[in-house]
N, C-alpha and C. Protein backbone atom coordinates (compact mmCIF):
# COMPACT_ATOMS: atom_id res chain seq x y z
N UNK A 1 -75.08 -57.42 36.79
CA UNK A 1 -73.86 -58.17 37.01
C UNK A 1 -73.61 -58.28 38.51
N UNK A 2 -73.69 -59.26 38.80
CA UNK A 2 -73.17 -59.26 40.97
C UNK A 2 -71.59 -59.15 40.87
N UNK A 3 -70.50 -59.67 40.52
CA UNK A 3 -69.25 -59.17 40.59
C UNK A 3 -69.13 -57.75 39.65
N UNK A 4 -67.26 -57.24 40.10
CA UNK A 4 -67.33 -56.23 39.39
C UNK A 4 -66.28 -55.09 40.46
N UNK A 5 -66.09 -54.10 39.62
CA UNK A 5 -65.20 -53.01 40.52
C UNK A 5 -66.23 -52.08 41.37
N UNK A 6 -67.81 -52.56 41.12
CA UNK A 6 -68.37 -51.56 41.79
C UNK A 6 -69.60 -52.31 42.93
N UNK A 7 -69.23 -53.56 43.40
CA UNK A 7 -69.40 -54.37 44.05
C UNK A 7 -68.76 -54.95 45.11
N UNK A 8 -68.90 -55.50 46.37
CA UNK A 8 -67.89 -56.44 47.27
C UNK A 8 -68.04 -57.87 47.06
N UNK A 9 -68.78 -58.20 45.78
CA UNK A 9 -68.73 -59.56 45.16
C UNK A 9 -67.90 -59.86 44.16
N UNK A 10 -66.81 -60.50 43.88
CA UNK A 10 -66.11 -61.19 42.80
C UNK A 10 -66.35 -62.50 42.58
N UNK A 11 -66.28 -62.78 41.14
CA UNK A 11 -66.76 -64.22 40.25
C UNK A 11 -65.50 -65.08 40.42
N UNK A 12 -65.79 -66.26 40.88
CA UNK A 12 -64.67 -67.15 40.91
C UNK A 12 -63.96 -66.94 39.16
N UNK A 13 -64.39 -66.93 38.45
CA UNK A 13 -63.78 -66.63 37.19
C UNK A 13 -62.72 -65.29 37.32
N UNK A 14 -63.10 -64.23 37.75
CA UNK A 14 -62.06 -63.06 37.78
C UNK A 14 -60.99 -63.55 38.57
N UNK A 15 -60.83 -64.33 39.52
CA UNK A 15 -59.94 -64.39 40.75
C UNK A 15 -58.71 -65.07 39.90
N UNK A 16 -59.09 -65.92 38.65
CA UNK A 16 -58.02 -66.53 38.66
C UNK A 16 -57.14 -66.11 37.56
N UNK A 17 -55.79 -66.19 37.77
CA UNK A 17 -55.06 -65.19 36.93
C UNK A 17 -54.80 -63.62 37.78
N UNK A 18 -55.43 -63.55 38.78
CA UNK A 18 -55.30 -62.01 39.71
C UNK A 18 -53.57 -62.17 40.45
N UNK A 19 -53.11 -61.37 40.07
CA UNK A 19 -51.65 -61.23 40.68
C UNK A 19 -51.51 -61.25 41.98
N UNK A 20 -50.42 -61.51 42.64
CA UNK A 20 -50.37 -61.77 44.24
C UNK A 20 -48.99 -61.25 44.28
N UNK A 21 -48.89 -60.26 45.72
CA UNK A 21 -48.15 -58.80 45.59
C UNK A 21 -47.66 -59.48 47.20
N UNK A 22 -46.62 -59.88 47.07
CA UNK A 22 -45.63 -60.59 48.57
C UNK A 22 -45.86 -58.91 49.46
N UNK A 23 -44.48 -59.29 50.35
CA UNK A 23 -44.71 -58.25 51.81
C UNK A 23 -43.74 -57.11 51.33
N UNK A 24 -43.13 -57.36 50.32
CA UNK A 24 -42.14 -56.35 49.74
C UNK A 24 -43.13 -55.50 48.70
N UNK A 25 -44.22 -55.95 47.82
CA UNK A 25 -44.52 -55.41 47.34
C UNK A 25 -44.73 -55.90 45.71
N UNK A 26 -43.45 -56.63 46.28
CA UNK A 26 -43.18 -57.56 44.14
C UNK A 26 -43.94 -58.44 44.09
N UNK A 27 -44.49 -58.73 42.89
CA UNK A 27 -45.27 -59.77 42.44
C UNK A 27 -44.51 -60.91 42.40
N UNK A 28 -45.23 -61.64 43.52
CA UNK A 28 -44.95 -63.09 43.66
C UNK A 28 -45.21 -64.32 43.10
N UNK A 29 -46.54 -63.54 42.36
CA UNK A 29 -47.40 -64.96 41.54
C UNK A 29 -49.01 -64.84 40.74
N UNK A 30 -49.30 -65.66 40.77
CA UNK A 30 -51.04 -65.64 39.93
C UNK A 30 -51.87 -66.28 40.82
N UNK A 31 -53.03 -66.16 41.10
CA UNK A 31 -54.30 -67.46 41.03
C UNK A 31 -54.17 -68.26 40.63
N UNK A 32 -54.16 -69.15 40.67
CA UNK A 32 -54.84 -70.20 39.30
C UNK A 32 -55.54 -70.78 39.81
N UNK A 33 -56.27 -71.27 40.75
CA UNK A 33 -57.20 -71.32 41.07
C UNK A 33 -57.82 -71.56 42.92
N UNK A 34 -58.96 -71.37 43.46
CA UNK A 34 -58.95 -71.54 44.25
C UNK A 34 -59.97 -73.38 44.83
N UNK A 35 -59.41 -73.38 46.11
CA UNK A 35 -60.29 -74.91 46.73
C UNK A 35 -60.70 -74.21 48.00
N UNK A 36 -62.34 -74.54 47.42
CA UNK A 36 -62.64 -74.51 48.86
C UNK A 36 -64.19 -75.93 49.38
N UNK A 37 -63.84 -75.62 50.91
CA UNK A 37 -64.18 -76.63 51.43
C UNK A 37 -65.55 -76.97 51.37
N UNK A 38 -65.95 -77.75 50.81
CA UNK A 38 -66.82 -78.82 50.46
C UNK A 38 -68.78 -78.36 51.53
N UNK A 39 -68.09 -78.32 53.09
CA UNK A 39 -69.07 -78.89 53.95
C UNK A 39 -69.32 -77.43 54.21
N UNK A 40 -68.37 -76.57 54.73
CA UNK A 40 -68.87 -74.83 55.12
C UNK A 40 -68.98 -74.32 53.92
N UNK A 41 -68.73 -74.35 52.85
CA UNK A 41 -68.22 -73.31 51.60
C UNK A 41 -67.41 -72.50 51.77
N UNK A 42 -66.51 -72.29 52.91
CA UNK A 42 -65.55 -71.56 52.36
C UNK A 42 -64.39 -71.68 51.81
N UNK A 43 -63.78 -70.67 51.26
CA UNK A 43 -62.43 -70.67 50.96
C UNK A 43 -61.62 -71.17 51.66
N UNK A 44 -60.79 -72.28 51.71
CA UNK A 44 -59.53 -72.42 52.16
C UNK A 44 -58.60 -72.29 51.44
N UNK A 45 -58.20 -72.33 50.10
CA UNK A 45 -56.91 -71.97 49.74
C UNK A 45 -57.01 -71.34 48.23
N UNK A 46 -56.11 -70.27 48.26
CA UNK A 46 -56.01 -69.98 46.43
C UNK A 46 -54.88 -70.80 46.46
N UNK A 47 -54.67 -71.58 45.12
CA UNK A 47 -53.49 -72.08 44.67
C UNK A 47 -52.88 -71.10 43.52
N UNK A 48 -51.69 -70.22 44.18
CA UNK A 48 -51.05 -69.69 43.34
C UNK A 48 -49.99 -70.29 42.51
N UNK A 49 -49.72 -69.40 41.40
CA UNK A 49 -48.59 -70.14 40.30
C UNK A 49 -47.20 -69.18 40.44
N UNK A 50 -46.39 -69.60 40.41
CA UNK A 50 -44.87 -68.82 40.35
C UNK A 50 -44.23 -69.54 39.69
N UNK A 51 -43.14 -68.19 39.39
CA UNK A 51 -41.92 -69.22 38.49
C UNK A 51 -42.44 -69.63 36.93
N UNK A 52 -41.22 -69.72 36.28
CA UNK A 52 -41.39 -70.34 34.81
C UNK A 52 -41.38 -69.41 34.13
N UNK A 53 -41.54 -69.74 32.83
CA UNK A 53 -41.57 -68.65 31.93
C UNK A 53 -42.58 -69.37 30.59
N UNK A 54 -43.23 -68.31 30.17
CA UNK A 54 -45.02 -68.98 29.25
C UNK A 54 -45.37 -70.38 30.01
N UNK A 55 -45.46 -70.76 31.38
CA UNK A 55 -46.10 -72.01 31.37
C UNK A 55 -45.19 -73.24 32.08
N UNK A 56 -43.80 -72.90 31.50
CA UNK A 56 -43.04 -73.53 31.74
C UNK A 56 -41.98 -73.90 32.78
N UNK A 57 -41.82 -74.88 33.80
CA UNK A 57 -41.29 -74.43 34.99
C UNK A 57 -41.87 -73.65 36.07
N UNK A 58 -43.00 -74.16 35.66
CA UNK A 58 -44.41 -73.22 37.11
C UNK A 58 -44.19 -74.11 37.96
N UNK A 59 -45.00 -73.27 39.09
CA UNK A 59 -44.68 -74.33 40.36
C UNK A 59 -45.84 -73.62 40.75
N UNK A 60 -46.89 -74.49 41.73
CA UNK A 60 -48.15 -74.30 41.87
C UNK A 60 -47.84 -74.31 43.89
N UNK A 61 -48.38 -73.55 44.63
CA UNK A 61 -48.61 -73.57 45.84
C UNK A 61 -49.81 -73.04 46.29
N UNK A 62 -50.14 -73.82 47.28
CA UNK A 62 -51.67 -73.77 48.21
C UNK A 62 -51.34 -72.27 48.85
N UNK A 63 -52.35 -71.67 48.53
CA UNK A 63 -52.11 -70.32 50.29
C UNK A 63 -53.76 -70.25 50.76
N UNK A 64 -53.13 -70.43 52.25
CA UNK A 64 -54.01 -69.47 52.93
C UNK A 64 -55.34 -68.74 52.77
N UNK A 65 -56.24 -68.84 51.97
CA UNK A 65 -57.30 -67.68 51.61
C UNK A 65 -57.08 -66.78 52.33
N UNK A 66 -57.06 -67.01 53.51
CA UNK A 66 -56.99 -65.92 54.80
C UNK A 66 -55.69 -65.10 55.06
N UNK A 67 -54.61 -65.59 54.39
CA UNK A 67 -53.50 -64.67 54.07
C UNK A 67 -53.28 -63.92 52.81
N UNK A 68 -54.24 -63.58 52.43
CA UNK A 68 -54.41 -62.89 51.49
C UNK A 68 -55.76 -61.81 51.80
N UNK A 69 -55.00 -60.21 51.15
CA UNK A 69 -55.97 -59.14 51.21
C UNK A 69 -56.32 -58.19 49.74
N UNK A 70 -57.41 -58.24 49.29
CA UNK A 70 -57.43 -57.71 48.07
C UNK A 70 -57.51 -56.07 48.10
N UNK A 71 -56.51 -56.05 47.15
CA UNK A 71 -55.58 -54.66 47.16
C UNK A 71 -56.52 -53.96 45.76
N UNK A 72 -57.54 -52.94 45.81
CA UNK A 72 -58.14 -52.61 44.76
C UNK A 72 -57.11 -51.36 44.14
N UNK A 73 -56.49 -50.61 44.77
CA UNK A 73 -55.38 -50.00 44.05
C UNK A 73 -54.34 -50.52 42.90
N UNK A 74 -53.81 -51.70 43.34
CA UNK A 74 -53.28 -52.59 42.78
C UNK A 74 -54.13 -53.67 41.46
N UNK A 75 -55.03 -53.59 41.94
CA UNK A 75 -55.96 -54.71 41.29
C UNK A 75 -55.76 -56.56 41.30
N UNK A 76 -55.27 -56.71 42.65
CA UNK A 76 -54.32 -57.86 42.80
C UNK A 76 -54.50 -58.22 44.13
N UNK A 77 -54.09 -59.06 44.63
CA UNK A 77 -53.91 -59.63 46.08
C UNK A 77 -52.18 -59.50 46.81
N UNK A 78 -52.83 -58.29 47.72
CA UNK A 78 -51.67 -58.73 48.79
C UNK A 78 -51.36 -59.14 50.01
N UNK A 79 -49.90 -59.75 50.31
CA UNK A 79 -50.07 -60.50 51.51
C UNK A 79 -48.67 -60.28 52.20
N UNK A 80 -48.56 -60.68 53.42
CA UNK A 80 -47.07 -60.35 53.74
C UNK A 80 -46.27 -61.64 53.51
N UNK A 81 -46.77 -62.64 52.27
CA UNK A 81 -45.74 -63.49 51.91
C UNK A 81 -44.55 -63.59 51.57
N UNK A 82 -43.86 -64.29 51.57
CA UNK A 82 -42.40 -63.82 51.85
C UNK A 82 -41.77 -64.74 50.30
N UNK A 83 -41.01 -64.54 49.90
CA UNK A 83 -40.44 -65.63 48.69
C UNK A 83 -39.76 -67.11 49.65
N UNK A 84 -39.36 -66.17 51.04
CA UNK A 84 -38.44 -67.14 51.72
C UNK A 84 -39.51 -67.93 52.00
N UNK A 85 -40.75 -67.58 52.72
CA UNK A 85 -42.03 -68.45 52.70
C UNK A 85 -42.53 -69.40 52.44
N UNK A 86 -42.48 -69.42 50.99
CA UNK A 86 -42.97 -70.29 50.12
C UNK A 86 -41.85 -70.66 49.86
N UNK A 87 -40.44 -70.75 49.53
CA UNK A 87 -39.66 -72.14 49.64
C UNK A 87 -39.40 -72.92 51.11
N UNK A 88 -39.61 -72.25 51.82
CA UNK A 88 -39.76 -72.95 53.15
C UNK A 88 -40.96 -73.68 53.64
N UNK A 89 -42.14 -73.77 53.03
CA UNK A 89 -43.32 -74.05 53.05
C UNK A 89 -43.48 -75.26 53.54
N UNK A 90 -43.99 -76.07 54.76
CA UNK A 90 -43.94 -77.73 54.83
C UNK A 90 -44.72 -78.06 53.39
N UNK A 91 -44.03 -79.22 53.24
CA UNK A 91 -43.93 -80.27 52.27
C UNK A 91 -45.28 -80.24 52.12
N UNK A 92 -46.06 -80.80 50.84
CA UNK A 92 -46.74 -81.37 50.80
C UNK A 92 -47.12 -82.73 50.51
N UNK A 93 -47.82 -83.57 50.90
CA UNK A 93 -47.48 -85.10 51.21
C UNK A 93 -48.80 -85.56 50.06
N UNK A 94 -48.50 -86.58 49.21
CA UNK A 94 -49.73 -87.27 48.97
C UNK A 94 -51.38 -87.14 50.16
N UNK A 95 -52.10 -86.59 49.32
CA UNK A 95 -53.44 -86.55 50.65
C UNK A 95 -53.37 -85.34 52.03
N UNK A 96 -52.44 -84.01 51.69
CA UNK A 96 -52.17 -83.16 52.30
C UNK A 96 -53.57 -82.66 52.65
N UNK A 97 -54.32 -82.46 51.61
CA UNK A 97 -55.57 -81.76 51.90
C UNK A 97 -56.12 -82.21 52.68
N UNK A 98 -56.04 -83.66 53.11
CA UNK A 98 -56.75 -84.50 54.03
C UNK A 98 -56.40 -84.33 55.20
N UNK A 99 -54.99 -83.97 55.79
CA UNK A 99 -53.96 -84.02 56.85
C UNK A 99 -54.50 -82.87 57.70
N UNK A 100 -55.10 -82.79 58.94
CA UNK A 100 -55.84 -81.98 59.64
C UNK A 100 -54.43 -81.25 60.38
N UNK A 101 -52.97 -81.90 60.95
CA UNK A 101 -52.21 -81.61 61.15
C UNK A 101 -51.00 -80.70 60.15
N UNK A 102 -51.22 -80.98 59.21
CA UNK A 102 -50.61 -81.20 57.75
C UNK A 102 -50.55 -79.25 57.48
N UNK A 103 -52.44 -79.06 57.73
CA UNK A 103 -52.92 -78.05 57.54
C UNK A 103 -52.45 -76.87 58.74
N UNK A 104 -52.91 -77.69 59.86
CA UNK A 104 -52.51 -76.85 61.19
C UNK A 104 -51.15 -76.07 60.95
N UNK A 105 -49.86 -77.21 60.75
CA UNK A 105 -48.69 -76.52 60.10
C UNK A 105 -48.84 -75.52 59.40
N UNK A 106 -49.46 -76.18 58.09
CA UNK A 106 -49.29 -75.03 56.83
C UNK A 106 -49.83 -73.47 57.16
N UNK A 107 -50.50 -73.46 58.28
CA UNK A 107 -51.42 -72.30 58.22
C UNK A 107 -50.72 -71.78 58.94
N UNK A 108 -50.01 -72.16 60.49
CA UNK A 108 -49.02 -71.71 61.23
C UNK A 108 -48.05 -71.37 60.56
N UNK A 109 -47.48 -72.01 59.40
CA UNK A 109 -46.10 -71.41 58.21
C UNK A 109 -46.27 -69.59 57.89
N UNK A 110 -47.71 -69.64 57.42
CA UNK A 110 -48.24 -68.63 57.33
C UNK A 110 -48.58 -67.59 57.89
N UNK A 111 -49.03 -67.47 59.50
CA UNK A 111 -49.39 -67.02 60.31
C UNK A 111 -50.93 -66.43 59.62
N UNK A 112 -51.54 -67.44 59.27
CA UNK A 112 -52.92 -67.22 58.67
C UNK A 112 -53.62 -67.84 59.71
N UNK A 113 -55.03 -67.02 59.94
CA UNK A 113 -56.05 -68.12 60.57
C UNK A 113 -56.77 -69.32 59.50
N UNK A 114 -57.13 -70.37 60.22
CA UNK A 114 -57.70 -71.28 59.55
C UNK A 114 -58.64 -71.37 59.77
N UNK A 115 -59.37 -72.35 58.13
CA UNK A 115 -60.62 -72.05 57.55
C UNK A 115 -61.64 -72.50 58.24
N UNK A 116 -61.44 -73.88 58.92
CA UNK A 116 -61.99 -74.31 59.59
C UNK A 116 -62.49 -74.24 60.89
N UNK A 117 -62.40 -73.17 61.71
CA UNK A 117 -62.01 -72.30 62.97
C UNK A 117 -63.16 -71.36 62.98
């Protein structure tokens, strides 16, 4: 098996659904899945899920790959995201992913380095 708890490889399949643990400590959200970039392969963003209840009233946000640290105690990802964070988050615009500025912001929101860098 190459992923696993006794490995530094994880399966894009495990990641998603992995809990995400803000700067306080509380669970902020899920995986649901990650995008990454096309031309380097890396990760640029997990899109986490918050909010709702079974499904309902989710709200999906881009983060950072790079603001995120996997917490094996926890079994989850943590980050010093903030709740205030992510409702303060710049907008996302039709074709955001495309927006080289768009991104620059978003990553500065974050105080994440970017992927592309």
């Amino acid at each position: 098996m190459l992923s696993g708890p006794d490995t530094d490889l994880i399966s894009s399949q495990d990641v998603n659904g992995t809990r995400v643990y803000g700067a306080g400590g509380d669970h902020v959200g899920d995986i649901d899945h990650l995008l990454i970039d096309k031309k380097s392969g890396r990760i640029a963003y997990a899109v986490m899920s918050f909010g709702g209840f079974l499904g309902i009233g989710e709200d999906f946000h881009p983060i950072p790959w790079s603001a995120l640290t996997y917490d094996t105690e926890r079994g989850g990802f943590a980050s010093g995201i903030t709740a205030e964070q992510l409702q303060s988050a710049p907008d996302r615009h039709e074709g955001w992913h495309q927006d080289r500025a768009w991104e620059e912001a978003y990553f500065a929101h974050y105080g994440a380095p970017m992927y592309w860098i």
